[in-house]
Protein backbone atom coordinates (compact mmCIF):
# COMPACT_ATOMS: atom_id res chain seq x y z
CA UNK A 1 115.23 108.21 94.93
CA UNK A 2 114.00 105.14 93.61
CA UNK A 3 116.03 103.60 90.49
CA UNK A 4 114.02 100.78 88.61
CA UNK A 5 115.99 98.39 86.74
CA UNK A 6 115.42 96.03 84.23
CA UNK A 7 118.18 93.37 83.46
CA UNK A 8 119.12 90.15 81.15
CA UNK A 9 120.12 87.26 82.81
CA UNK A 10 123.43 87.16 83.78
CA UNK A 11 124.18 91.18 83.48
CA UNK A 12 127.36 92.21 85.53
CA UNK A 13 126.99 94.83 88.44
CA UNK A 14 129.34 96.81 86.77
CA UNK A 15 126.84 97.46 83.51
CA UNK A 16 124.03 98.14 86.18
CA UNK A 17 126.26 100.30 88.48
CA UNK A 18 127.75 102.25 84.55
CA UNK A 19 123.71 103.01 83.87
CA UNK A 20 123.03 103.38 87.94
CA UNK A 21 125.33 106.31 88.18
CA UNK A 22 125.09 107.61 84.37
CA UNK A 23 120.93 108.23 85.03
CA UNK A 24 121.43 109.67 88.69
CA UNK A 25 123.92 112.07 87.23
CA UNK A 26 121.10 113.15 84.73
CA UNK A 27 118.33 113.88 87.51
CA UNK A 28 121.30 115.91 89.39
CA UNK A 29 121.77 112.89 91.88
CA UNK A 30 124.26 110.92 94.03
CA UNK A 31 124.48 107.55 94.71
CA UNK A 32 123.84 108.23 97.99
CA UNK A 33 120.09 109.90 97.41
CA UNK A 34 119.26 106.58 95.96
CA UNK A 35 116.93 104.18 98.91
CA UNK A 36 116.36 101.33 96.52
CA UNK A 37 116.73 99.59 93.37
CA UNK A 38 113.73 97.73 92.18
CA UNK A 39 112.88 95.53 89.74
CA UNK A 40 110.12 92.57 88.66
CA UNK A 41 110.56 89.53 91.24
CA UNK A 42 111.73 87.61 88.72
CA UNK A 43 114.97 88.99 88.42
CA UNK A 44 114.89 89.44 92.41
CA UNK A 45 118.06 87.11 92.46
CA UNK A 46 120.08 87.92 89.50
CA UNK A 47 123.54 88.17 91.05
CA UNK A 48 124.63 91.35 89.23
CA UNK A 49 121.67 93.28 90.69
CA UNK A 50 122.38 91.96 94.39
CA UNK A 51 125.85 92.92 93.88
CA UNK A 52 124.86 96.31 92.59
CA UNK A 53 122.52 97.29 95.47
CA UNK A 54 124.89 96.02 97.88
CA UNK A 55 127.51 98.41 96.93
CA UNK A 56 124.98 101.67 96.65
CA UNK A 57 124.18 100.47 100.48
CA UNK A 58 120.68 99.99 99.47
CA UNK A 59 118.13 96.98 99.45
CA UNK A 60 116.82 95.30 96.22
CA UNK A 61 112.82 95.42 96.09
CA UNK A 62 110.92 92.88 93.81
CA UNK A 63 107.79 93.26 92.92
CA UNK A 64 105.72 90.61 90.94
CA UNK A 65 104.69 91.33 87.61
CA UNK A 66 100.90 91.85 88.04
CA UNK A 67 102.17 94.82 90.40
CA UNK A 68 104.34 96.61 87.36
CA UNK A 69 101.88 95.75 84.95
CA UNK A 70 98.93 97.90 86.79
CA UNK A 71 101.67 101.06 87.14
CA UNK A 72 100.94 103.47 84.03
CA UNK A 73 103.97 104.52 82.26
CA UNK A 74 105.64 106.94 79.01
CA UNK A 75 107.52 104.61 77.51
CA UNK A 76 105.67 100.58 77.45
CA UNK A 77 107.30 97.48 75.51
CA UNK A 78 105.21 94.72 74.02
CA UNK A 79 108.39 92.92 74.06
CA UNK A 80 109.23 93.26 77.62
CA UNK A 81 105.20 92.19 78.26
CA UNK A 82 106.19 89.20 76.38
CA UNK A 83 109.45 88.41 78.18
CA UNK A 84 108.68 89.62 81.74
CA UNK A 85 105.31 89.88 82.17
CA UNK A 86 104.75 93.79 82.27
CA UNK A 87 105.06 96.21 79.83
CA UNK A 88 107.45 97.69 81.64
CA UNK A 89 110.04 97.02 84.76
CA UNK A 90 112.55 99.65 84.80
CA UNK A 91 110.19 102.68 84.70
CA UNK A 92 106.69 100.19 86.58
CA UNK A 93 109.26 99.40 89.13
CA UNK A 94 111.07 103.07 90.09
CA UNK A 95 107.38 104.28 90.00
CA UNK A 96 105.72 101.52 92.09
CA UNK A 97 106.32 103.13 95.35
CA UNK A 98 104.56 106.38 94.20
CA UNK A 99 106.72 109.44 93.29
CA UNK A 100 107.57 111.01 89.82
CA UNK A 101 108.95 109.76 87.25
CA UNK A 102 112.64 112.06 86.62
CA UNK A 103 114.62 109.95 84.38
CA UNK A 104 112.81 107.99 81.81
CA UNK A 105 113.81 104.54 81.16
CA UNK A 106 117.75 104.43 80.02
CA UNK A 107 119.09 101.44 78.00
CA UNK A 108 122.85 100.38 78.69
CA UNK A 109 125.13 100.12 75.59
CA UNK A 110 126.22 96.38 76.65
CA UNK A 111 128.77 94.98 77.40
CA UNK A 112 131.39 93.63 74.87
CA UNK A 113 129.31 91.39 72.75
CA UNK A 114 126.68 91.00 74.99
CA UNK A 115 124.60 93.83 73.61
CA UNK A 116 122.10 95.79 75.90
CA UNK A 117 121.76 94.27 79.58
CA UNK A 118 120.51 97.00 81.48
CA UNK A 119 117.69 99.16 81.22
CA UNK A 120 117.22 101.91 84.34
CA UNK A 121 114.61 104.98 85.40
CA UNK A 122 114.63 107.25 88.48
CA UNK A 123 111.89 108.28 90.58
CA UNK A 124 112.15 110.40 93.36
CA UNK A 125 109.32 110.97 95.96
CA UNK A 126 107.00 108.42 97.23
């Protein structure tokens, strides 16, 4: 399984870990079915999502923009096009590889007063 993930600056692994595990419990899944978490290369070096692939054992893919853009998804965001580039990272990202789309993009509740850090989607296949 792929799990795309979307992120502000300066998110913690443990939001992205919380929503990791909360969407791979919806599509039935473990940690360990998960090969990758990917994301727009922008946020390629945001600490918290190094730290989070690091302990699911599992690389962190990048891809630029133009990629995610060009990936169709359910759920696009003018206001992620604006900010990132793409309508879309979480779901563009878990789907970039190929696959289906099991969990739609997820939105983390925040953490204490920094309001909603992590957005994540699952796709399994490739």
């Amino acid at each position: 399984m792929i799990v795309g993930v979307g992120a502000r600056a300066g998110v913690t692994s443990a939001e992205v870990l919380g929503l990791v595990r909360a969407v791979l419990a919806e599509a039935g899944a473990a940690p360990a079915d998960v090969v990758a978490l990917a994301t727009v290369d922008t946020k390629g070096r945001e600490p918290g999502l190094l730290a989070a692939a690091e302990a699911l054992g599992v690389p962190l893919v990048a891809y630029p923009a133009g990629v995610l853009a060009a990936v169709p998804v359910p759920h696009p965001s003018e206001r992620v096009r604006r900010a990132a580039g793409t309508p879309s990272v979480a779901e563009a990202a878990a789907l970039a590889g190929g696959g289906r789309l099991v969990v739609a993009k997820r939105v983390s509740g925040g953490e204490a007063g920094r309001g909603r850090g992590v957005t994540c989607a699952v796709a399994r296949g490739g």
